[in-house]
Protein backbone atom coordinates (compact mmCIF):
# COMPACT_ATOMS: atom_id res chain seq x y z
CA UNK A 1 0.00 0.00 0.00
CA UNK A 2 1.42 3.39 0.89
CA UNK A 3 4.40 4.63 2.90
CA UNK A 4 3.62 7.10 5.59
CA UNK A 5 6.03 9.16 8.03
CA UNK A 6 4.23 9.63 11.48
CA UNK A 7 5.36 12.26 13.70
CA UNK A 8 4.12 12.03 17.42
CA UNK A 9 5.66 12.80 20.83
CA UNK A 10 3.26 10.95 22.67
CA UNK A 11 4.59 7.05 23.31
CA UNK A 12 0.95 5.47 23.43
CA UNK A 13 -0.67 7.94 20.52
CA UNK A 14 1.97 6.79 18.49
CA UNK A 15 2.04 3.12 19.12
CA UNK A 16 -2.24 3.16 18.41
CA UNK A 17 -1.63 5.03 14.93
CA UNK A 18 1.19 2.77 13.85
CA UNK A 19 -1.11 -0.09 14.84
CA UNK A 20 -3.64 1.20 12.64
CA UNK A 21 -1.42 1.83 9.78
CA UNK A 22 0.08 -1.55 9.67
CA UNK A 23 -3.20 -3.20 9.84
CA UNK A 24 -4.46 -1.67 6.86
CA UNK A 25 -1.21 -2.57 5.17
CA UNK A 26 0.43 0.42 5.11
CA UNK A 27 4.59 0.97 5.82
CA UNK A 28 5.14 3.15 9.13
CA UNK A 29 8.09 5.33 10.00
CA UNK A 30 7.22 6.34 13.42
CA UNK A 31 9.26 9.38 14.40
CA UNK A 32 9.22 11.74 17.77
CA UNK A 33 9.16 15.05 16.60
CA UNK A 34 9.24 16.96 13.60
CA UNK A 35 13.22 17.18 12.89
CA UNK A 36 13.09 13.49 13.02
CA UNK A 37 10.02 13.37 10.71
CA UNK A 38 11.78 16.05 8.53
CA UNK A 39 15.12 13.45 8.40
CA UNK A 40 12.70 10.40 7.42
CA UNK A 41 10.68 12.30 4.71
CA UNK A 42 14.23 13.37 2.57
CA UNK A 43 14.91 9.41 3.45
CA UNK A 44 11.83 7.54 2.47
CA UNK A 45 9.72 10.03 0.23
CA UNK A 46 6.60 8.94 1.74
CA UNK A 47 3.45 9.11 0.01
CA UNK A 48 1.91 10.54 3.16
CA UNK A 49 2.99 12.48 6.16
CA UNK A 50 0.91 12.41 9.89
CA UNK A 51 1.86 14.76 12.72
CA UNK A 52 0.99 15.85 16.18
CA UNK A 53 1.08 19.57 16.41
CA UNK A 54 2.65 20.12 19.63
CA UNK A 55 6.04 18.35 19.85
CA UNK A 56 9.43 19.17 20.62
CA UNK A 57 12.14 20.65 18.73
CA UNK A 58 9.75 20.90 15.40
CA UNK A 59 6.40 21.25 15.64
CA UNK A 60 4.00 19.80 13.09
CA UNK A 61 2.87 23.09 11.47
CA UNK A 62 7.14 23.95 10.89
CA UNK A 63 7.33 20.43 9.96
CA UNK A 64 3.95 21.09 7.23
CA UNK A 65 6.29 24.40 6.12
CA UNK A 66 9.72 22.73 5.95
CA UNK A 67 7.89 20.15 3.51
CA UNK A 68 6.08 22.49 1.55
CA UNK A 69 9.12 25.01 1.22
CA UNK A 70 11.38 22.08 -0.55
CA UNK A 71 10.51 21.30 -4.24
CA UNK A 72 11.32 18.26 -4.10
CA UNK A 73 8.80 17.38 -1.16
CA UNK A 74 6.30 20.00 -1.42
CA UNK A 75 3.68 17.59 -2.98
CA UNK A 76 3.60 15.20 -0.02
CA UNK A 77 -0.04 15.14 1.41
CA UNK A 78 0.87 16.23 5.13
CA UNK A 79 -2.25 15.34 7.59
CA UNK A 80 -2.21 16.98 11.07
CA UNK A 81 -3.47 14.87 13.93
CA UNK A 82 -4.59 17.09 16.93
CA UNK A 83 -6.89 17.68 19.76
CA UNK A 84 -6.44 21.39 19.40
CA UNK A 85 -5.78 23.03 16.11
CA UNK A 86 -9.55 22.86 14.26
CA UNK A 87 -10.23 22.06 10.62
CA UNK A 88 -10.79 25.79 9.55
CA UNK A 89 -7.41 27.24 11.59
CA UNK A 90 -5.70 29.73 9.40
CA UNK A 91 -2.69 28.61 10.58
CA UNK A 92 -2.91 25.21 9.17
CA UNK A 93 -4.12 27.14 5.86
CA UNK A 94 -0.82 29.41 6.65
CA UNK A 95 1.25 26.37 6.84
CA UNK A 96 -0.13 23.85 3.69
CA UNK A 97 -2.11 21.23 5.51
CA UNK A 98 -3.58 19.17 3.39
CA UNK A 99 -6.17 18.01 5.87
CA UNK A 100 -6.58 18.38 10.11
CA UNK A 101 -7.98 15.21 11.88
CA UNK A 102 -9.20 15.92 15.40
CA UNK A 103 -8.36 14.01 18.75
CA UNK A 104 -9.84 11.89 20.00
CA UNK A 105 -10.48 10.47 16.55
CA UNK A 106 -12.16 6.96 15.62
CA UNK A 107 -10.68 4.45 14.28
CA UNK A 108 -12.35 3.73 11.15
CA UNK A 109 -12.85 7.60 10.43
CA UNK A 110 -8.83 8.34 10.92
CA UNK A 111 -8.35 5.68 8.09
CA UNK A 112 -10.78 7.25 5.49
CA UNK A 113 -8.90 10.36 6.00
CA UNK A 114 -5.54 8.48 5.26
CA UNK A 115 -7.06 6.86 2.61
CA UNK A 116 -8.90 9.88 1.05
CA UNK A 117 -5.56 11.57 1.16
CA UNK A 118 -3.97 8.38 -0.88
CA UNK A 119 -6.86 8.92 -3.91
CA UNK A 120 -6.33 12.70 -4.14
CA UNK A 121 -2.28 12.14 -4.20
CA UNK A 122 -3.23 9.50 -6.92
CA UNK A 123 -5.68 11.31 -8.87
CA UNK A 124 -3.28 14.60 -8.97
CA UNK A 125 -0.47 12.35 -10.16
């Protein structure tokens, strides 16, 4: 299926998501923050890249910009995963996300999102 970058702080949040991922047969690099993310997007070229906003070091909005400002990269679908930042937030406008998924999120909904996100990157190819 697809190889996806996840970038969360949060030990349990990220062990759930990479769960899901692999189940629906998706590759996971699990990072811990954003720089880390950053280093394993130039690495893998993933065909989709999932982020906690708040995180150390790099957050996921500079990790959405730091994608989006290198040409090689800037086409990667980059979905935020938070319990804060809303789906209308300028800043995630500001910063390219390509779509904000709210916590606590359901299962089966997270994975249409991820999924949605894999058609449009097709469809645009």
């Amino acid at each position: 299926m697809a190889t996806i970058v996840l970038a969360e702080d949060q030990e349990d949040i990220r062990r759930v998501i990479v769960r899901l991922l692999q189940r629906a047969g998706h590759t996971v690099v699990a990072t811990v923050d954003g720089v880390e993310a950053l280093d394993a997007v130039h690495q893998h070229r993933p065909d989709i890249v999932i982020t906690d906003v708040g995180m150390p070091r790099m957050d996921g909005l500079q990790l959405c910009r730091a994608i989006r400002a290198d040409p090689q990269l800037c086409d990667i679908p980059v979905m935020v995963v938070s319990g804060a930042l809303l789906p209308d937030d300028p800043a995630a406008a500001e910063a390219g996300v390509s779509t904000i998924v709210t916590k606590p999120f359901m299962p089966p909904d997270f994975l249409c999102q991820v999924e949605h996100l894999l058609v449009r990157t097709s469809e645009a190819s």
